[in-house]
N, C-alpha and C. Protein backbone atom coordinates (compact mmCIF):
# COMPACT_ATOMS: atom_id res chain seq x y z
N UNK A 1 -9.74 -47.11 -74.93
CA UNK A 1 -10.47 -46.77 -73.72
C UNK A 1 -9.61 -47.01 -72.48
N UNK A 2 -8.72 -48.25 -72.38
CA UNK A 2 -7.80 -48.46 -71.28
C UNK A 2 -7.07 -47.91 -71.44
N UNK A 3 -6.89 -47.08 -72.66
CA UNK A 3 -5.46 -45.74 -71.87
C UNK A 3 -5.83 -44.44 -71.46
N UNK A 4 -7.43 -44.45 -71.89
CA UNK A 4 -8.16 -43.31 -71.45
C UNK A 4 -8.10 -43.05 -70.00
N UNK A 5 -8.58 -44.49 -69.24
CA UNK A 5 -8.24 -44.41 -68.22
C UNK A 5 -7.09 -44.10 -67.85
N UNK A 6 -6.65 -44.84 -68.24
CA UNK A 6 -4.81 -44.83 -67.23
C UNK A 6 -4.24 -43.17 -67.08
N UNK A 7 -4.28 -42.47 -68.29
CA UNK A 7 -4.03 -41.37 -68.38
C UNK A 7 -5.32 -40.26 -66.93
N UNK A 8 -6.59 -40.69 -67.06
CA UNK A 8 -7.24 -40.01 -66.58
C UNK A 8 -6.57 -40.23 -64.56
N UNK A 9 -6.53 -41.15 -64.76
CA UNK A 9 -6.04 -41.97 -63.27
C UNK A 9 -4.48 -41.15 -63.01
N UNK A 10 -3.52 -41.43 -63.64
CA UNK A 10 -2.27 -40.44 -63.58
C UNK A 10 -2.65 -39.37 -63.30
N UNK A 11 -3.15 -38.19 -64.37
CA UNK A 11 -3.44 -36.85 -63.95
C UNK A 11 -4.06 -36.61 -62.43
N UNK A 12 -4.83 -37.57 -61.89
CA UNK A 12 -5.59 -37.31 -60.51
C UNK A 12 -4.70 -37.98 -59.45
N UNK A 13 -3.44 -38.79 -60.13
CA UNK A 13 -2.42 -38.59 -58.93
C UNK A 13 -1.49 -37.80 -59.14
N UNK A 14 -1.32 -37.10 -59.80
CA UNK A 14 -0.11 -36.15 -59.59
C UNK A 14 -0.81 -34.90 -59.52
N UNK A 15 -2.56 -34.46 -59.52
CA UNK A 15 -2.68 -33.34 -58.60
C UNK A 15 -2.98 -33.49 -57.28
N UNK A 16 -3.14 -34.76 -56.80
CA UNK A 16 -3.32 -35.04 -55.12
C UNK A 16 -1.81 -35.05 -54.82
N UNK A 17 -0.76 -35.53 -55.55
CA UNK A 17 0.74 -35.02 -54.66
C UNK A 17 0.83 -33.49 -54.92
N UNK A 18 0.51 -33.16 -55.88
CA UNK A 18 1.39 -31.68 -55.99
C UNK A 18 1.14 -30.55 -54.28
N UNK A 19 0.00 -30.83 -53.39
CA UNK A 19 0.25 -29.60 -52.35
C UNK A 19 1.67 -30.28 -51.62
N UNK A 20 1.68 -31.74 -51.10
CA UNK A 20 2.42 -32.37 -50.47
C UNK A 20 3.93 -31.91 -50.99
N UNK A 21 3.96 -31.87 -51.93
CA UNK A 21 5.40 -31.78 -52.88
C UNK A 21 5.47 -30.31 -52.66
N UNK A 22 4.56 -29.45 -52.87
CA UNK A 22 4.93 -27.85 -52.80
C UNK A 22 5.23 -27.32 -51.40
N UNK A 23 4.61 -28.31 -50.64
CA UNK A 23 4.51 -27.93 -48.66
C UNK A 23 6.05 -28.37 -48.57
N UNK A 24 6.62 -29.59 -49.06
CA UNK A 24 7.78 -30.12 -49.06
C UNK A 24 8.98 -29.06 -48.82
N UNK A 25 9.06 -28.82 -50.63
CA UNK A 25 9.52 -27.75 -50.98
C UNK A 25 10.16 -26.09 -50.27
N UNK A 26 8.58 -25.71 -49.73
CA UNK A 26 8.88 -24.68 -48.55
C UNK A 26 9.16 -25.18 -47.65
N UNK A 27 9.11 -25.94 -47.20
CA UNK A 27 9.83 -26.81 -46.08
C UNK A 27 11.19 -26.98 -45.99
N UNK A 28 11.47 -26.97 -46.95
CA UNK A 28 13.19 -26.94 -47.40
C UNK A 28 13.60 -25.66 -47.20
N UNK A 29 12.89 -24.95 -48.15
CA UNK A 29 13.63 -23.38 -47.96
C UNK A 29 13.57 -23.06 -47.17
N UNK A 30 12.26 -23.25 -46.35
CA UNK A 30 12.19 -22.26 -44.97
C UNK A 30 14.12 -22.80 -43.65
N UNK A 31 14.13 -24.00 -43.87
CA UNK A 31 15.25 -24.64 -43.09
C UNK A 31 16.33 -23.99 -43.66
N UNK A 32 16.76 -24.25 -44.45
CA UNK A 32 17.94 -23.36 -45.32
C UNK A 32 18.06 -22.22 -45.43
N UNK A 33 17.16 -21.02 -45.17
CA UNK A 33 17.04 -19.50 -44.68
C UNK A 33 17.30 -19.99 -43.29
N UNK A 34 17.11 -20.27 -42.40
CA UNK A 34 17.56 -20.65 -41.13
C UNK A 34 18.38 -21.04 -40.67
N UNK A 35 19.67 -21.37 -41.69
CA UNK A 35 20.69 -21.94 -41.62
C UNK A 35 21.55 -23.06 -41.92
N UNK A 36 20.25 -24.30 -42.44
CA UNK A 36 20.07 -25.57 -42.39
C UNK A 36 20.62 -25.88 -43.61
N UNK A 37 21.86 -26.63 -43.47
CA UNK A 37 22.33 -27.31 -45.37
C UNK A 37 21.93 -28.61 -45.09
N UNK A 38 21.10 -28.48 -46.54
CA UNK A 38 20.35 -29.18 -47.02
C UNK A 38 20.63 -29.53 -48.56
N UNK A 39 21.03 -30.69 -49.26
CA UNK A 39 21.24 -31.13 -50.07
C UNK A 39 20.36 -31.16 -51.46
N UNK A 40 20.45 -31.77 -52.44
CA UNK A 40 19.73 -31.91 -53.12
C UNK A 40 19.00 -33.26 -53.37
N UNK A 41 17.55 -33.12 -53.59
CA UNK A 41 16.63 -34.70 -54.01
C UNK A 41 16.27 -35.10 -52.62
N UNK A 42 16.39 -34.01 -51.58
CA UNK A 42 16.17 -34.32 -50.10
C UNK A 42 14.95 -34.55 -50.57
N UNK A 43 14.11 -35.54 -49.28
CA UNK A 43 12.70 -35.48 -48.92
C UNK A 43 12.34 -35.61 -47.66
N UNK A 44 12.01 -34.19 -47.52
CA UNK A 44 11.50 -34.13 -46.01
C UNK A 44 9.67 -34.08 -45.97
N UNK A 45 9.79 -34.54 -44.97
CA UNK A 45 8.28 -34.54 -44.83
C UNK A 45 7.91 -33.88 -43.54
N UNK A 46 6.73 -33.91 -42.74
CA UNK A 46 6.57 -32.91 -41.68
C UNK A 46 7.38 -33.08 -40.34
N UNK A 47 8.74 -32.37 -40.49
CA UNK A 47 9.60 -32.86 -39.50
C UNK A 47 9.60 -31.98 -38.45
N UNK A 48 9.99 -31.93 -36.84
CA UNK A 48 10.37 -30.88 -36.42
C UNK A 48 11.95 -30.64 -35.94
N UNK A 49 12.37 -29.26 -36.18
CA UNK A 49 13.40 -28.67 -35.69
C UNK A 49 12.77 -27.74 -34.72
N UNK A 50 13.48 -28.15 -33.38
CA UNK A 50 12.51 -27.12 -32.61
C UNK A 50 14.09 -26.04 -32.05
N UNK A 51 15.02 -26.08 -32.24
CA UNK A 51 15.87 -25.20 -32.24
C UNK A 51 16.90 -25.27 -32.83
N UNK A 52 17.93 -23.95 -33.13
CA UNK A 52 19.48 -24.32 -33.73
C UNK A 52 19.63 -25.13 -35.53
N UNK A 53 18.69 -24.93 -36.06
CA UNK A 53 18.37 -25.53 -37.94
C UNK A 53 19.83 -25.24 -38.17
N UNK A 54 21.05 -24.47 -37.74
CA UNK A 54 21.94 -24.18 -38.26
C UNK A 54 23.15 -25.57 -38.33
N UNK A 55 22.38 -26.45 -37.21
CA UNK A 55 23.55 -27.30 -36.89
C UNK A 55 22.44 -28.44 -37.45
N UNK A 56 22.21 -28.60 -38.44
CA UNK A 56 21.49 -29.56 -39.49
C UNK A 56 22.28 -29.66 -41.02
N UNK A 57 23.17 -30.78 -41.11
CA UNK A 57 23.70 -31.06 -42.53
C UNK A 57 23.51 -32.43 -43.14
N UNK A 58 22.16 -31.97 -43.97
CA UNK A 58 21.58 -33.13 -44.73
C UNK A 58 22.13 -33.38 -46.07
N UNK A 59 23.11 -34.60 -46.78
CA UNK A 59 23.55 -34.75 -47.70
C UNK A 59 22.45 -34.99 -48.86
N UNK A 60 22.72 -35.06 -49.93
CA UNK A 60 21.59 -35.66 -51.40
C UNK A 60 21.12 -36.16 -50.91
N UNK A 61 19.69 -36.61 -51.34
CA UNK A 61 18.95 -37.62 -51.47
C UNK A 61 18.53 -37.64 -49.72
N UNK A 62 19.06 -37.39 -48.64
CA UNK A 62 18.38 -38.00 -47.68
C UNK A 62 16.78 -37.46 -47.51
N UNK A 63 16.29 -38.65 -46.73
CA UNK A 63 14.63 -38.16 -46.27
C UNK A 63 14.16 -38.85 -45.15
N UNK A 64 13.55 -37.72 -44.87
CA UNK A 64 13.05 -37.98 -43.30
C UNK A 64 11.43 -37.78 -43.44
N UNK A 65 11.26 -39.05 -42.67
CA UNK A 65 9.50 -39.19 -42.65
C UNK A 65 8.66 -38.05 -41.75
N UNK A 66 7.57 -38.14 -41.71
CA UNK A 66 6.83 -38.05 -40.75
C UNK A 66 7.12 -37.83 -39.50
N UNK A 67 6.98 -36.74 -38.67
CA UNK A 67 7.40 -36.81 -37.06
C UNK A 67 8.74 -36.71 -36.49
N UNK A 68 9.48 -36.73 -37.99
CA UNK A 68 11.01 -37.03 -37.26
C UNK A 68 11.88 -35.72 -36.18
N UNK A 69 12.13 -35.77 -35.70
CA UNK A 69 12.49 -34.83 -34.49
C UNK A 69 14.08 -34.26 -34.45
N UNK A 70 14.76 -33.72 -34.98
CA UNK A 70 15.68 -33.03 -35.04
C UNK A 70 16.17 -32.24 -33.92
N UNK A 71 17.11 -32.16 -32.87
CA UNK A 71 17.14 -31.53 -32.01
C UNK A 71 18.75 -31.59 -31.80
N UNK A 72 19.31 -29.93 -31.59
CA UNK A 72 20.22 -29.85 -31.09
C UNK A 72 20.57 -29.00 -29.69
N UNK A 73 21.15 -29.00 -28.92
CA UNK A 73 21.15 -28.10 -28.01
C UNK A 73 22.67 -27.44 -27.70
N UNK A 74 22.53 -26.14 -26.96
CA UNK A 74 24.12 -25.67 -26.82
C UNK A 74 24.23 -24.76 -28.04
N UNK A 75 25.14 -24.37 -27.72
CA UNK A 75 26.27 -22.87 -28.42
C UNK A 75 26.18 -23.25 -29.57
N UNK A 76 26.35 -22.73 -30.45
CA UNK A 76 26.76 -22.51 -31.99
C UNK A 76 28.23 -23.13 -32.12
N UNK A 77 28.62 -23.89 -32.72
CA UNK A 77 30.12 -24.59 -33.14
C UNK A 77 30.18 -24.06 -34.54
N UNK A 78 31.21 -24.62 -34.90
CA UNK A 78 32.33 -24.40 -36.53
C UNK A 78 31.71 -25.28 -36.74
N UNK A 79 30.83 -26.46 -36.51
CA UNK A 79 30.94 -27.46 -37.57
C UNK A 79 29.25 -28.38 -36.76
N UNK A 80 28.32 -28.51 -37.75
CA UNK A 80 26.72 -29.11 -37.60
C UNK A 80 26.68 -29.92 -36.71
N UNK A 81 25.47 -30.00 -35.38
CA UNK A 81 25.82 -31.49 -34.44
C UNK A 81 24.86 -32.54 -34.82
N UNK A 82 24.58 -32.49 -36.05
CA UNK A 82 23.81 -33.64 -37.12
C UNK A 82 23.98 -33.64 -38.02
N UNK A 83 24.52 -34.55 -38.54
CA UNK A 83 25.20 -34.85 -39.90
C UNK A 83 24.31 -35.98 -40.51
N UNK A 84 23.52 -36.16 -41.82
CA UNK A 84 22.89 -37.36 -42.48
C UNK A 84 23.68 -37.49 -43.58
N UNK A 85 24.48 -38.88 -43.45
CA UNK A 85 24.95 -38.90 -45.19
C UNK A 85 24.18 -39.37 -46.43
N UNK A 86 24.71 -39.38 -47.57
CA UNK A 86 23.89 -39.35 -48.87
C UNK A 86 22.62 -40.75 -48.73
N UNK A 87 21.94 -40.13 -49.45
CA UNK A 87 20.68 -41.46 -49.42
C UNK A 87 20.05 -42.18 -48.22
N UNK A 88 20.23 -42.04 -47.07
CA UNK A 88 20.60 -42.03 -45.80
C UNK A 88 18.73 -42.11 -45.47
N UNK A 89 17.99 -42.96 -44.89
CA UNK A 89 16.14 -42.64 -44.72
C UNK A 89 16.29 -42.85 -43.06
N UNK A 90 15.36 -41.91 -42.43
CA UNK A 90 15.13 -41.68 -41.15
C UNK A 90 13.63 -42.37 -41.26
N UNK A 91 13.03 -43.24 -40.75
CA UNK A 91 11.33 -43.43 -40.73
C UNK A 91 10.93 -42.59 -39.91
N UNK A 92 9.26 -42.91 -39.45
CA UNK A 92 8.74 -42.06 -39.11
C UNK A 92 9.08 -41.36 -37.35
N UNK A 93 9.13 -40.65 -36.67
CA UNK A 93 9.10 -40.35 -35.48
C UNK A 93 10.14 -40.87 -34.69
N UNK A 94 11.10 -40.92 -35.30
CA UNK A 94 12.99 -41.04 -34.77
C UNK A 94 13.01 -39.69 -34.09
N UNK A 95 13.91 -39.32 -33.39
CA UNK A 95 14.27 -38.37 -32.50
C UNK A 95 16.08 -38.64 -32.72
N UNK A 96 16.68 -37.66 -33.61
CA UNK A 96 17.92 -37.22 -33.18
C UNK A 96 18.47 -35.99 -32.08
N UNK A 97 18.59 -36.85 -30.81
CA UNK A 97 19.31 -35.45 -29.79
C UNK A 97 20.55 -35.25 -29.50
N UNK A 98 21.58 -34.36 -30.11
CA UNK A 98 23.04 -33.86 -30.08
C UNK A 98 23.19 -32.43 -29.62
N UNK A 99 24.02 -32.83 -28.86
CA UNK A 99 24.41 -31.55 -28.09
C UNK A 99 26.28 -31.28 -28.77
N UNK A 100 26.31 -32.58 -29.16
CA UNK A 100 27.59 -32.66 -29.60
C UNK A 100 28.03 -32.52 -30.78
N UNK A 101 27.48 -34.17 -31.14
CA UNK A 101 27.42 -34.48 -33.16
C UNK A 101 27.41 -35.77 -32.83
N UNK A 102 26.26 -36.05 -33.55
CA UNK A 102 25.80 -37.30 -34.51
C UNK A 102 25.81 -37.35 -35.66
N UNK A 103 26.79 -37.99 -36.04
CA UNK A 103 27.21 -38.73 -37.73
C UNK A 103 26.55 -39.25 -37.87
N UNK A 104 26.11 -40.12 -39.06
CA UNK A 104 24.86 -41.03 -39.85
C UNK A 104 25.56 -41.14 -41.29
N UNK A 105 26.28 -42.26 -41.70
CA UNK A 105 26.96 -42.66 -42.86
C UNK A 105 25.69 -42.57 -43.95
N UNK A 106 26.21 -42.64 -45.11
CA UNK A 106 25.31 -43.21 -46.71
C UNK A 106 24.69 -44.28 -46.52
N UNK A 107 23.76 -44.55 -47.60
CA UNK A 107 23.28 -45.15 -47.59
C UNK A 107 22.57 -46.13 -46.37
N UNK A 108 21.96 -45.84 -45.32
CA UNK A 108 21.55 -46.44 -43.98
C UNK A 108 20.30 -46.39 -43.91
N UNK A 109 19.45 -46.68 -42.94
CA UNK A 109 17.89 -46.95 -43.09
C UNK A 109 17.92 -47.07 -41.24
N UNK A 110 17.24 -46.18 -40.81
CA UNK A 110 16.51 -46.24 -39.77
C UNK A 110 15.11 -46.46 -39.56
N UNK A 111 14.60 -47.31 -38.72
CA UNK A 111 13.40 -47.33 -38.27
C UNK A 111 12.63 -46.48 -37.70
N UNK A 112 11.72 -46.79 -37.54
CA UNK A 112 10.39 -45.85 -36.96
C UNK A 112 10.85 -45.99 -35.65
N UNK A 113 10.50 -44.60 -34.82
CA UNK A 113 9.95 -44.39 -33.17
C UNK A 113 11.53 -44.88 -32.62
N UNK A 114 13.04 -44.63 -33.39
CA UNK A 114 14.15 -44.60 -32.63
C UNK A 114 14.55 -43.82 -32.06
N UNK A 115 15.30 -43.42 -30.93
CA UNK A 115 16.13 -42.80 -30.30
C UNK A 115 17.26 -42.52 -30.14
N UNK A 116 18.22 -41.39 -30.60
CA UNK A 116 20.11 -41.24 -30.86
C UNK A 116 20.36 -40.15 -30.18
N UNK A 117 21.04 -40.13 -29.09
CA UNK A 117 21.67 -39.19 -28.56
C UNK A 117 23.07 -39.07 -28.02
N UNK A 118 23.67 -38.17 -28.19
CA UNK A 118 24.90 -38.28 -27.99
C UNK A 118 25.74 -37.69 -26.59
N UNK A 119 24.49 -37.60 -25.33
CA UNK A 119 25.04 -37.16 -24.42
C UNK A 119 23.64 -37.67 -22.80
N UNK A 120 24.12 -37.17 -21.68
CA UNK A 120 23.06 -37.62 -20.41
C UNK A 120 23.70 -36.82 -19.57
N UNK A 121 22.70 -36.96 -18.18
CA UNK A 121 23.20 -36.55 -17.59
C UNK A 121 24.49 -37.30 -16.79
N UNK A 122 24.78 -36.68 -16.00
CA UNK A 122 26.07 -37.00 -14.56
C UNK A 122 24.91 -37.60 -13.36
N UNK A 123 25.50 -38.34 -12.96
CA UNK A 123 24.24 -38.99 -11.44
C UNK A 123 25.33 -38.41 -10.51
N UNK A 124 25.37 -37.46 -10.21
CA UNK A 124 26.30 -37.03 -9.16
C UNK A 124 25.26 -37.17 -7.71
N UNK A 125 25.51 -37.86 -6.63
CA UNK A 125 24.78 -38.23 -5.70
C UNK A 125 23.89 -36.61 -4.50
N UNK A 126 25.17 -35.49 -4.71
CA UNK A 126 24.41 -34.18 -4.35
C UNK A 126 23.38 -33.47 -5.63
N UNK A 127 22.20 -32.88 -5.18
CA UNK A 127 21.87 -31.47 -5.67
C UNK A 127 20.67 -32.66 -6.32
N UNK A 128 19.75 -31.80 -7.60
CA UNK A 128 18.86 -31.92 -8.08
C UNK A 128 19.45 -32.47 -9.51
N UNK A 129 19.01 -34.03 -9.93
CA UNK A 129 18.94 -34.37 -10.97
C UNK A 129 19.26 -33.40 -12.03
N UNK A 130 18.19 -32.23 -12.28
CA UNK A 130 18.16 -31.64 -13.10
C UNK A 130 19.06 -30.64 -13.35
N UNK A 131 19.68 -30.55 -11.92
CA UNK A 131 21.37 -29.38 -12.03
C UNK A 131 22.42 -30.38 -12.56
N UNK A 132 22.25 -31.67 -12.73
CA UNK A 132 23.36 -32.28 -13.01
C UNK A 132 23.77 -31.61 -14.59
N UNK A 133 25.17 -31.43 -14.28
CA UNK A 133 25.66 -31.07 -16.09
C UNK A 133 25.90 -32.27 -16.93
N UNK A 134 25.17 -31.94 -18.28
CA UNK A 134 25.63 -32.91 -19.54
C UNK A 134 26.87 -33.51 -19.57
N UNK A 135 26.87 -34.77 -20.46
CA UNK A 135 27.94 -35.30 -20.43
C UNK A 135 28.01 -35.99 -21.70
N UNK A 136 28.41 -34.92 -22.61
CA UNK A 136 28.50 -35.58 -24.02
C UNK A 136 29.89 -36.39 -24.91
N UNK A 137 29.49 -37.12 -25.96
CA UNK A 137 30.17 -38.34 -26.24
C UNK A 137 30.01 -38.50 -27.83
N UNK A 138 30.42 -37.97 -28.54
CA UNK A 138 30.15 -38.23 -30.22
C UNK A 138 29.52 -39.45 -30.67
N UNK A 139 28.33 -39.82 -31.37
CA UNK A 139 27.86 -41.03 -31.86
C UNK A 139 28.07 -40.95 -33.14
N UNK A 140 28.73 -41.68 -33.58
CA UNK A 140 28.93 -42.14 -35.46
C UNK A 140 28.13 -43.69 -35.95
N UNK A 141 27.32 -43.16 -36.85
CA UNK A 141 26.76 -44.39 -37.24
C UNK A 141 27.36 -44.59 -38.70
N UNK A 142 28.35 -45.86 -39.35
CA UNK A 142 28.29 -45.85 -40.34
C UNK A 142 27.60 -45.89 -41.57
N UNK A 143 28.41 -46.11 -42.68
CA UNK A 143 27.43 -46.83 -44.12
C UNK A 143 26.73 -47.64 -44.15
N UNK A 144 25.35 -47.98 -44.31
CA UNK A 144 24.72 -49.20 -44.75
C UNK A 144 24.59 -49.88 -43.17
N UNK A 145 23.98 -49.08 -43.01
CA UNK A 145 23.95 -49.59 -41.09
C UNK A 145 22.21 -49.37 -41.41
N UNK A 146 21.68 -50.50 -41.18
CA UNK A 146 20.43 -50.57 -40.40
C UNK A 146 19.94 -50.94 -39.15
N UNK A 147 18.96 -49.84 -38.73
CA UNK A 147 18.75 -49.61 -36.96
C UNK A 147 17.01 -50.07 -37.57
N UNK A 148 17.10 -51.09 -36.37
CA UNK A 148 15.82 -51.37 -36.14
C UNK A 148 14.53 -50.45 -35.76
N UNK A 149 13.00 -50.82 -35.94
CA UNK A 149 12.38 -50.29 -35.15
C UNK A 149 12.77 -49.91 -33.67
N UNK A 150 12.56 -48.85 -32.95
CA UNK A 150 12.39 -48.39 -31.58
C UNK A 150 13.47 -48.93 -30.71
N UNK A 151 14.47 -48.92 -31.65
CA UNK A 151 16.13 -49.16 -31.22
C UNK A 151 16.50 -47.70 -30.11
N UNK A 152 17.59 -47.74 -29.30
CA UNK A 152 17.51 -46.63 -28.43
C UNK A 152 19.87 -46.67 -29.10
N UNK A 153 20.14 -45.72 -29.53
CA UNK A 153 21.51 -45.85 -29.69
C UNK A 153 21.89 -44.75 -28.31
N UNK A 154 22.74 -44.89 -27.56
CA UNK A 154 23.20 -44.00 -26.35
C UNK A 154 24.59 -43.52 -26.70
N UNK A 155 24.66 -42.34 -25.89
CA UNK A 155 26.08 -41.68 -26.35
C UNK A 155 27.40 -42.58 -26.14
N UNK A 156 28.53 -42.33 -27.16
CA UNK A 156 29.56 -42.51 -27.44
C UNK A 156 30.05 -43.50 -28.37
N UNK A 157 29.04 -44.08 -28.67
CA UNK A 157 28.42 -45.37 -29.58
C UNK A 157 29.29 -45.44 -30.93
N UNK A 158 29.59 -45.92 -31.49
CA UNK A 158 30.45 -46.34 -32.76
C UNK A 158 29.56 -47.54 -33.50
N UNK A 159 28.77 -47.54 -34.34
CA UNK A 159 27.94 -48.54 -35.09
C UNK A 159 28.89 -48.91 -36.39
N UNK A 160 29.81 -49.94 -36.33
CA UNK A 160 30.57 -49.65 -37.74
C UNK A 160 29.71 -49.98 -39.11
N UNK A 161 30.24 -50.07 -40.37
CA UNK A 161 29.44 -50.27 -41.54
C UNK A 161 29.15 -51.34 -41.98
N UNK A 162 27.90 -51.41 -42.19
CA UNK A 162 27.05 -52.79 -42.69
C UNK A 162 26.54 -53.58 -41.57
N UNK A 163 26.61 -52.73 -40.44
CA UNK A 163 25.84 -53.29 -39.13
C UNK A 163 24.15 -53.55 -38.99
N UNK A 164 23.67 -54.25 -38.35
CA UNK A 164 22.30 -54.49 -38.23
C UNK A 164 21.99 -54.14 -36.37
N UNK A 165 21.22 -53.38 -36.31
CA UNK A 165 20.59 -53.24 -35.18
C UNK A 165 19.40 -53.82 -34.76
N UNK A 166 18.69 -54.62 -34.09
CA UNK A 166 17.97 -54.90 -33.96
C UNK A 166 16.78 -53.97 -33.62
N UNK A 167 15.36 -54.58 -33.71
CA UNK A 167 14.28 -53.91 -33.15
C UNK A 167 14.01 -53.81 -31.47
N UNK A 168 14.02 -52.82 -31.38
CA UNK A 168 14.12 -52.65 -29.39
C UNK A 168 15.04 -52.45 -29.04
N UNK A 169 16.65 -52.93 -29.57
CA UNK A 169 17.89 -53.05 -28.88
C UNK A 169 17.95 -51.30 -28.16
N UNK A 170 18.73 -51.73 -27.42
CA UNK A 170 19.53 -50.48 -26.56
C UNK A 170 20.83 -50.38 -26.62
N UNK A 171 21.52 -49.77 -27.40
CA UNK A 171 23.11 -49.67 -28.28
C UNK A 171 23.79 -49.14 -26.40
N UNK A 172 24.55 -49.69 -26.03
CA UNK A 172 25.39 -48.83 -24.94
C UNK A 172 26.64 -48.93 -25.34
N UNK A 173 27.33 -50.18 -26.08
CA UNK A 173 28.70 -50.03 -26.41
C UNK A 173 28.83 -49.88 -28.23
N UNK A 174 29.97 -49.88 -28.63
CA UNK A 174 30.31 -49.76 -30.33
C UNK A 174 29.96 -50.93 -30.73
N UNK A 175 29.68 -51.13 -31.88
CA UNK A 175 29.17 -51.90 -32.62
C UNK A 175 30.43 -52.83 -34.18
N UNK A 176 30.56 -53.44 -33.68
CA UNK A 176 31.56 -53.69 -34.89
C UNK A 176 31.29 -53.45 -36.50
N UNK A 177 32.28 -53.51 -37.37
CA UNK A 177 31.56 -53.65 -38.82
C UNK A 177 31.08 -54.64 -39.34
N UNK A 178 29.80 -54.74 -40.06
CA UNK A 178 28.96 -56.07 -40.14
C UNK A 178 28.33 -57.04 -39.05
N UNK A 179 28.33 -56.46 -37.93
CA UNK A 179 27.85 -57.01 -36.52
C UNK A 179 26.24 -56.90 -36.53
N UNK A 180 25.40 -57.81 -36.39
CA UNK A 180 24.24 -57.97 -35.40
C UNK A 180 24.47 -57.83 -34.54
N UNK A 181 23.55 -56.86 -33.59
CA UNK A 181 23.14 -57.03 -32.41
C UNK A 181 21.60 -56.89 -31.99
N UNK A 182 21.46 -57.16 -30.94
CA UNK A 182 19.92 -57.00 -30.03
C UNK A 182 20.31 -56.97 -28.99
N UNK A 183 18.84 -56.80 -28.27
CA UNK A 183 18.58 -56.82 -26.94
C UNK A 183 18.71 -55.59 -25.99
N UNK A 184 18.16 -55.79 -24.82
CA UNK A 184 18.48 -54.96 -23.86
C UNK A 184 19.49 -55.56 -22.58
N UNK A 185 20.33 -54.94 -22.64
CA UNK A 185 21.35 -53.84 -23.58
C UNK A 185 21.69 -54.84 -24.40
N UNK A 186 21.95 -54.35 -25.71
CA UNK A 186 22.29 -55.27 -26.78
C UNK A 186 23.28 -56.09 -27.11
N UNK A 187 23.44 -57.05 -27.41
CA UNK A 187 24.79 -57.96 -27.60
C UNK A 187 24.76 -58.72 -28.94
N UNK A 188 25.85 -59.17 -29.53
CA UNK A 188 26.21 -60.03 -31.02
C UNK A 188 25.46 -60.39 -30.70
N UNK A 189 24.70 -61.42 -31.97
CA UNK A 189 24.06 -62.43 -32.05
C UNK A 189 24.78 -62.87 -33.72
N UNK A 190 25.41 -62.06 -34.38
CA UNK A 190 25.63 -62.82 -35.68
C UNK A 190 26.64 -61.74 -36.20
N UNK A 191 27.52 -62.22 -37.18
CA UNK A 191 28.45 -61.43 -37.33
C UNK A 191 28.06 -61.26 -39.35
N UNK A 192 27.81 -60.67 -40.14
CA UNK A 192 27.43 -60.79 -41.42
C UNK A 192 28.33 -61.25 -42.24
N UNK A 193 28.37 -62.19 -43.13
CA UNK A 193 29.14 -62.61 -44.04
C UNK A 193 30.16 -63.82 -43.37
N UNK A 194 29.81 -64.61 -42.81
CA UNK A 194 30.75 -65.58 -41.77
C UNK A 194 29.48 -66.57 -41.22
């Protein structure tokens, strides 16, 4: 009788995933007709790309939660201005903005509700804020780098591998390899393995 159940219980979860898994699925293809390389064992979930899918290169295995925000802006280049490496998890409602390229090493783990961009404006003291031209700066996040909840990384940033970001921090300078940091604006607090 207790495997009656168990069996009956299985079958009624794997037809409550199957729309999720099939929505998935077209979700993939639809990005990849659009331009978007996309790996294999990806898991995306309801993300948006709201322009340019062409400059999206998601390695194996990566997955992005809920809300996550994909955004590139500018011309078409030779080469994606978002890069996720293998195994690589975005949580829910991160916002990647590159105008340039943002790297993201293997194996890494981002938090929920972060912010990565790889460019701002100019405060040039004439004209309208909004005429000011971009001013972009490559961000590379290494391997095995974890970014805290509602961490803010700012352009030109270097996070080396096996770094810890704190929750809240505001990244303005590079980050060493195996470095803690926090805060606003963020600073060491611990160096890993020492």
């Amino acid at each position: 009788m207790v495997q009656a159940v168990s069996i009956r219980e299985e079958f009624a979860n794997r037809i409550m995933r199957y729309p999720g898994a099939i929505a998935m699925r077209l979700r993939i293809a639809r990005l990849r007709l659009l331009g978007a390389r996309i790996g294999n064992r990806c898991w995306i979930r309801r993300v948006s790309v709201p322009r340019n899918p062409w400059d999206l290169d998601l390695s194996d295995g990566v997955a992005l939660d809920d809300g996550v925000i994909l955004l590139s802006s500018g011309d078409r280049g030779s080469r994606p201005k978002i890069h996720i490496g293998p195994r690589t998890y975005v949580n829910r409602y991160t916002m990647l903005d590159a105008s340039d390229r943002i790297e993201i090493g293997k194996d890494s783990m981002i938090g929920p509700f972060c912010y990565i961009t790889d460019h701002d404006h100019a405060a040039g003291v004439e004209g309208r804020r909004a005429d000011q031209p971009l001013l972009s700066v490559p961000v590379t996040i290494g391997e095995n780098v974890w970014i805290g909840a509602g961490a803010i990384i700012l352009k030109g940033v270097l996070i080396g591998a096996n770094a810890i970001i704190g929750a809240g921090a505001v990244v303005t300078h590079s980050v060493d390899e195996s470095e803690v940091v926090a805060g606003v604006p963020a600073k060491s607090i611990q160096q890993r393995g020492r």
